[in-house]
Protein backbone atom coordinates (compact mmCIF):
# COMPACT_ATOMS: atom_id res chain seq x y z
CA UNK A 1 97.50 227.26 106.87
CA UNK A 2 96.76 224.02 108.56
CA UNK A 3 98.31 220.83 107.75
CA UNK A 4 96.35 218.24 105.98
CA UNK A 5 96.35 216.11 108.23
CA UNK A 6 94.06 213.68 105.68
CA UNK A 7 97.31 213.83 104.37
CA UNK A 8 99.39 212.28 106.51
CA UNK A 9 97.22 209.34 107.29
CA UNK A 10 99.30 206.68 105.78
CA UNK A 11 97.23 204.58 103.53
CA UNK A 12 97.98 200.80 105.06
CA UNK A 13 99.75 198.71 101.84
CA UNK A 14 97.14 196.04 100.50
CA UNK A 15 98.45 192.30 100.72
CA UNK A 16 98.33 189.62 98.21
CA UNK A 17 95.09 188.36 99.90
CA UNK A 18 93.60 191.56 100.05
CA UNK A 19 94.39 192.17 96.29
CA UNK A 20 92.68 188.80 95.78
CA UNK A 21 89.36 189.59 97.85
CA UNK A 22 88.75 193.21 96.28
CA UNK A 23 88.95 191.27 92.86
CA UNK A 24 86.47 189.17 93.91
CA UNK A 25 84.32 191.50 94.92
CA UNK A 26 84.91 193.11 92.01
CA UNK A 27 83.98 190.45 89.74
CA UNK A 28 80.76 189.76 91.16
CA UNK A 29 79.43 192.88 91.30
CA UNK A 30 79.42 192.62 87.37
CA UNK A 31 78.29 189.66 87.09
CA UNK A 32 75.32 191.35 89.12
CA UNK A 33 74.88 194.11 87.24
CA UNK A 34 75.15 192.02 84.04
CA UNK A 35 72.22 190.34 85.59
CA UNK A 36 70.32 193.08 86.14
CA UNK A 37 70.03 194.24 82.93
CA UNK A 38 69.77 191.53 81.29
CA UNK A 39 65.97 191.80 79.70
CA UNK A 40 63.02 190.11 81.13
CA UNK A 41 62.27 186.54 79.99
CA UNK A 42 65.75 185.99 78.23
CA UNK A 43 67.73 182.49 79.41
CA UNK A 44 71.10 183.33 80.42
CA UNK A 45 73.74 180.63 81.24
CA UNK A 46 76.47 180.53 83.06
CA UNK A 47 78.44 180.75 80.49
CA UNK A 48 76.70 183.99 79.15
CA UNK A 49 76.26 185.27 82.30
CA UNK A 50 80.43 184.69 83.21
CA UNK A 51 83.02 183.83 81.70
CA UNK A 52 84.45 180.51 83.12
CA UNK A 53 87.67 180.86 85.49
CA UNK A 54 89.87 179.06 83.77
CA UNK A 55 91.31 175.99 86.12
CA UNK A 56 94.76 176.21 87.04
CA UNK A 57 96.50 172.81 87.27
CA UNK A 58 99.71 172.60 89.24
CA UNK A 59 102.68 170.54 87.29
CA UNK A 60 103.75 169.22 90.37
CA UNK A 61 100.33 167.22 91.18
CA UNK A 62 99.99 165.98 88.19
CA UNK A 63 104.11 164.45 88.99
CA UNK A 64 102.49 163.59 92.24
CA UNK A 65 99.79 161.66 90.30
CA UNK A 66 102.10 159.58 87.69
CA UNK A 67 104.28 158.97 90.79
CA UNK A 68 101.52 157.23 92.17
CA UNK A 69 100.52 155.83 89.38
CA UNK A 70 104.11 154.15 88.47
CA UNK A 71 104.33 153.30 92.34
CA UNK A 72 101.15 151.30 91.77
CA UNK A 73 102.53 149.76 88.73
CA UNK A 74 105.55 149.15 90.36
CA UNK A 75 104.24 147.51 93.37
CA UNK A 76 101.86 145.28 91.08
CA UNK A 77 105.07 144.19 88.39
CA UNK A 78 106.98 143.47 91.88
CA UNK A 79 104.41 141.46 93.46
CA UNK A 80 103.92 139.45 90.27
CA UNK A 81 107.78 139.12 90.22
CA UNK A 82 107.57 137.34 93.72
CA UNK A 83 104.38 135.23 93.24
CA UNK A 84 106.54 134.17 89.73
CA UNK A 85 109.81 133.07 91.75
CA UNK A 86 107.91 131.64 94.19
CA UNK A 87 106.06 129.19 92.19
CA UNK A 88 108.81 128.44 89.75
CA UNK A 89 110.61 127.39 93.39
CA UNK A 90 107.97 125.28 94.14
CA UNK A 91 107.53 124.13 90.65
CA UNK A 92 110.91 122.98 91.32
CA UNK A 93 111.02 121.50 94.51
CA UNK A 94 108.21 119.57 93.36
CA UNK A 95 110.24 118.60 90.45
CA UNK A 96 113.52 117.38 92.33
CA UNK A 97 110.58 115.85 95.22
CA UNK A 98 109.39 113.93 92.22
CA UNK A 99 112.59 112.55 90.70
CA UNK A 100 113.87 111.71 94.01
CA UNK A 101 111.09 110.07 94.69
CA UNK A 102 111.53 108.51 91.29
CA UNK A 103 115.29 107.34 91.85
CA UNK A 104 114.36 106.06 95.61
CA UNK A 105 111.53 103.69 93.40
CA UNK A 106 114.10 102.51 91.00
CA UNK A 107 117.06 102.10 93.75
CA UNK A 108 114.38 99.93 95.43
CA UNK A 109 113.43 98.02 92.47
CA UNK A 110 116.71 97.34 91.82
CA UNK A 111 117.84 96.44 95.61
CA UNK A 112 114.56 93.90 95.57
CA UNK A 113 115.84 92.67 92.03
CA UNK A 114 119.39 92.22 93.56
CA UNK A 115 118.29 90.56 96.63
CA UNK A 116 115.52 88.39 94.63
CA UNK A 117 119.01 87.32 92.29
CA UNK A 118 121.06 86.68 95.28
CA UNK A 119 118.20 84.35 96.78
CA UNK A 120 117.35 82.72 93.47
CA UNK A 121 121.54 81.86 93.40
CA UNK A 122 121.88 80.75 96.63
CA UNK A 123 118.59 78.45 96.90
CA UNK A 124 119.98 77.06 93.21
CA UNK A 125 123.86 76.64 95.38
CA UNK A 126 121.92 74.90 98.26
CA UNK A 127 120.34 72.48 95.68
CA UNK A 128 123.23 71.92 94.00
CA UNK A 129 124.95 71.16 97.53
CA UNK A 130 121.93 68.47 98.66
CA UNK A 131 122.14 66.78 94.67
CA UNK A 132 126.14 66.50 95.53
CA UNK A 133 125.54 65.17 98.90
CA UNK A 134 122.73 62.83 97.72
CA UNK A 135 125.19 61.69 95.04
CA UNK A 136 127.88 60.79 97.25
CA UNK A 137 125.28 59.60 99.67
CA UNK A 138 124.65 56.81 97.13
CA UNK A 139 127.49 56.36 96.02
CA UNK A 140 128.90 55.52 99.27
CA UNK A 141 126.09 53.22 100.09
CA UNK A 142 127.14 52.05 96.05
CA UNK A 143 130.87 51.18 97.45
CA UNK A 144 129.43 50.27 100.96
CA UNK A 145 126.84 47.54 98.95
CA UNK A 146 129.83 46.54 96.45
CA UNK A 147 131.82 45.69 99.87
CA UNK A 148 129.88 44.10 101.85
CA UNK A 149 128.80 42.02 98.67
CA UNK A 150 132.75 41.19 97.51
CA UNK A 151 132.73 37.91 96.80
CA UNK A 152 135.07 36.19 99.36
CA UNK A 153 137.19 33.43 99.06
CA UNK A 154 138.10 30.30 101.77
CA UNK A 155 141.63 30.53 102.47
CA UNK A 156 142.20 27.00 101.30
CA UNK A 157 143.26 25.08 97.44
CA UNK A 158 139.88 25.69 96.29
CA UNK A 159 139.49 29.26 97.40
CA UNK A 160 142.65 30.05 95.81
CA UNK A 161 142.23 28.61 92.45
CA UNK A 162 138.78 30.59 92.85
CA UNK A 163 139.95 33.78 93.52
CA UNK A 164 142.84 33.22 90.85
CA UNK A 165 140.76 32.10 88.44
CA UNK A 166 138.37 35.34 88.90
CA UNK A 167 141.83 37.42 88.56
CA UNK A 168 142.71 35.95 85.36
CA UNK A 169 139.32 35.99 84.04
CA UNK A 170 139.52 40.20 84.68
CA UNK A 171 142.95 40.21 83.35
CA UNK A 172 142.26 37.93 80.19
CA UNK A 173 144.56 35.49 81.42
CA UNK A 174 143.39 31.60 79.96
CA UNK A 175 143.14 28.38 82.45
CA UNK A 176 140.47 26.07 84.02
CA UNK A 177 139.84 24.89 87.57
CA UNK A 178 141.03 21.67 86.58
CA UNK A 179 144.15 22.71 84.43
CA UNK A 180 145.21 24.61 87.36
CA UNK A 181 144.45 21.93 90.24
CA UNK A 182 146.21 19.29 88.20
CA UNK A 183 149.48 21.39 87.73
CA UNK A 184 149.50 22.14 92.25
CA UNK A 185 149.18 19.15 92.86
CA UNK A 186 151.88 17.74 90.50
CA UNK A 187 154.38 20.93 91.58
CA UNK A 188 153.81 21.26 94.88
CA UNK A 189 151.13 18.93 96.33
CA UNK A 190 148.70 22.22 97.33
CA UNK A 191 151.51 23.33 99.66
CA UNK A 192 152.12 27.24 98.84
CA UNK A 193 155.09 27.47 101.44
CA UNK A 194 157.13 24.54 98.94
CA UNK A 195 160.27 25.17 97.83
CA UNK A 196 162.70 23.21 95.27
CA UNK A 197 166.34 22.99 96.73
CA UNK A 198 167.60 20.33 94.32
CA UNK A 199 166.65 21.20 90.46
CA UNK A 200 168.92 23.27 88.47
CA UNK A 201 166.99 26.31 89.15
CA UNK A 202 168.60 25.37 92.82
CA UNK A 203 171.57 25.16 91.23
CA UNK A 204 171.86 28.17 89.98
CA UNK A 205 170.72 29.75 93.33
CA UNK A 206 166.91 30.06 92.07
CA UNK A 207 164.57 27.77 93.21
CA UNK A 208 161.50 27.03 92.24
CA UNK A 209 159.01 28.40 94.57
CA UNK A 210 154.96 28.38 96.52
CA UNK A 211 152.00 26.56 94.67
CA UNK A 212 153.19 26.03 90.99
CA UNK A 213 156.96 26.33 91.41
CA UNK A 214 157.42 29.39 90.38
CA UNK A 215 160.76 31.26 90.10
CA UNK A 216 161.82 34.56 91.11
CA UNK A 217 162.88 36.18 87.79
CA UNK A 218 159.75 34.55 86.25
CA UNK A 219 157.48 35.57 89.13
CA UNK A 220 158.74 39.44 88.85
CA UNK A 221 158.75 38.83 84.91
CA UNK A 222 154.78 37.49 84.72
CA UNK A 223 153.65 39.36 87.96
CA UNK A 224 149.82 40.20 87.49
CA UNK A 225 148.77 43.81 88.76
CA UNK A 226 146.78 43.95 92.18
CA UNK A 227 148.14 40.55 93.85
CA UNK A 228 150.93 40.86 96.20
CA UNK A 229 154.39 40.55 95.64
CA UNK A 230 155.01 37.47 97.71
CA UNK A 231 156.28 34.74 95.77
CA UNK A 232 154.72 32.81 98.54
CA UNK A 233 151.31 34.25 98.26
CA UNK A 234 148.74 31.63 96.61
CA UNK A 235 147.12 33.92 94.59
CA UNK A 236 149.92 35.92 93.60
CA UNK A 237 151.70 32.53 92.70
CA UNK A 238 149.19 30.78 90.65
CA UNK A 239 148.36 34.04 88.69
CA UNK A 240 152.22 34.97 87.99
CA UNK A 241 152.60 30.96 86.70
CA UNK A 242 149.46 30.94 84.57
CA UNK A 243 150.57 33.97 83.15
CA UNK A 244 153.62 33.00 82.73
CA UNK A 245 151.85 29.48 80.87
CA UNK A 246 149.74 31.24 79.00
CA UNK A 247 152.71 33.22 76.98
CA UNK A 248 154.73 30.03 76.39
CA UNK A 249 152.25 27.36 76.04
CA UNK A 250 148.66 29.03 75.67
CA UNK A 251 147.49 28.14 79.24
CA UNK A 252 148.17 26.23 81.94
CA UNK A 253 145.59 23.75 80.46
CA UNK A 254 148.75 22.28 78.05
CA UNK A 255 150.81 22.11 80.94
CA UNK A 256 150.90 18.46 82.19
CA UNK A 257 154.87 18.18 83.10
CA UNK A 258 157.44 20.64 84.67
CA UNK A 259 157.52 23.97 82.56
């Protein structure tokens, strides 16, 4: 008997895609035939005529999707985050710009204050230095006047008595011109250089000395402050005796013998 040989055709295996096509096939030649007998003048749908495939949705698009969408939200929160440090920095540099600007104002003001102080101080100082130099100014021309307008005496009897009488007058000392011309001219004759070598002042090793006989002890005793020492000195002698008068006798006014 003769092999089959229908038989050992091998029937080629049908693939996934295959599978898929003669499904699809399938499926639409009953949807046809649905159609086809469907009667005349009836509506049919798509859902009538069909049922809907029912849409597959992959879990790892939808991750894909909420990836993107957090990597939007992300980005956006990040970028906000920068624009947000960014102006708080320049928020802040315009702060510390500010309030250095601020302290450089009030380090000026007080610099111009400082320097306005000094100047005020030193104008007062150079004021205070012309006042003091037009003080002394005036009082040197003051002493300068006073000099030049001293009263001066001639060196003679009269200029002495003068002069001695001007002394005594300062000094509170009593006498007259004439008291003390009188007494001279009885003592020593106007002669200030006369000198007693036979009394008993001489005697005793003290003459009597100058205008109105004057001696030592007593002259040193009765000496009047600002004439000279000299017991031979006119001035020094008259004002010394009249001194010397006015303690024991008032003034050289009562004198009118030796003394």
């Amino acid at each position: 008997m003769p092999k089959n040989i229908a038989a050992r055709v091998h029937s080629p295996k049908l693939t996934k895609l295959h599978k898929l096509s003669v499904a699809g096939v399938a499926t639409l030649g009953a949807a046809a035939l649905a159609f086809s007998l469907a009667p005349n003048g009836s509506h049919t749908t798509t859902d009538a005529a069909a049922p809907a495939a029912p849409v597959a949705y992959s879990g790892q698009q939808i991750k894909g999707v909420e990836a993107d969408v957090a990597g939007t939200s992300g980005a956006a929160l990040k970028a906000q985050t920068i624009a947000a440090k960014h102006k708080a920095a320049a928020d802040s540099a315009s702060a510390a710009k500010k309030k250095a600007a601020a302290q450089a104002a009030a380090e000026k003001k007080a610099a111009e204050k400082k320097a306005a102080a000094k100047k005020a101080a030193a104008k007062k100082k150079a004021a205070a230095s012309r006042a003091e130099t037009a003080t002394a100014s005036r009082s040197t021309q003051r002493i300068q006047m006073e000099t030049v307008a001293a009263k001066t005496y001639p060196n003679n009897l009269d200029g002495w008595i003068r002069e001695s009488l001007d002394i005594m007058k300062a000094k509170g000392i009593p006498g007259s011109y004439h008291g003390l011309h009188k007494n001279i001219m009885r003592e020593s004759s106007g002669n200030p250089m006369a000198i007693n070598d036979w009394d008993i002042n001489a005697i005793n090793g003290i003459p009597s000395k100058g205008l109105l006989q004057v001696i030592p002890p007593t002259f040193k005793a009765y000496h009047v402050a600002g004439t000279s020492w000299n017991i031979y000195d006119p001035v020094a002698n008259i004002t010394a005796a009249c001194n010397y008068a006015a303690d024991k006798y008032g003034s050289m006014d009562n004198v009118n013998s030796a003394y």
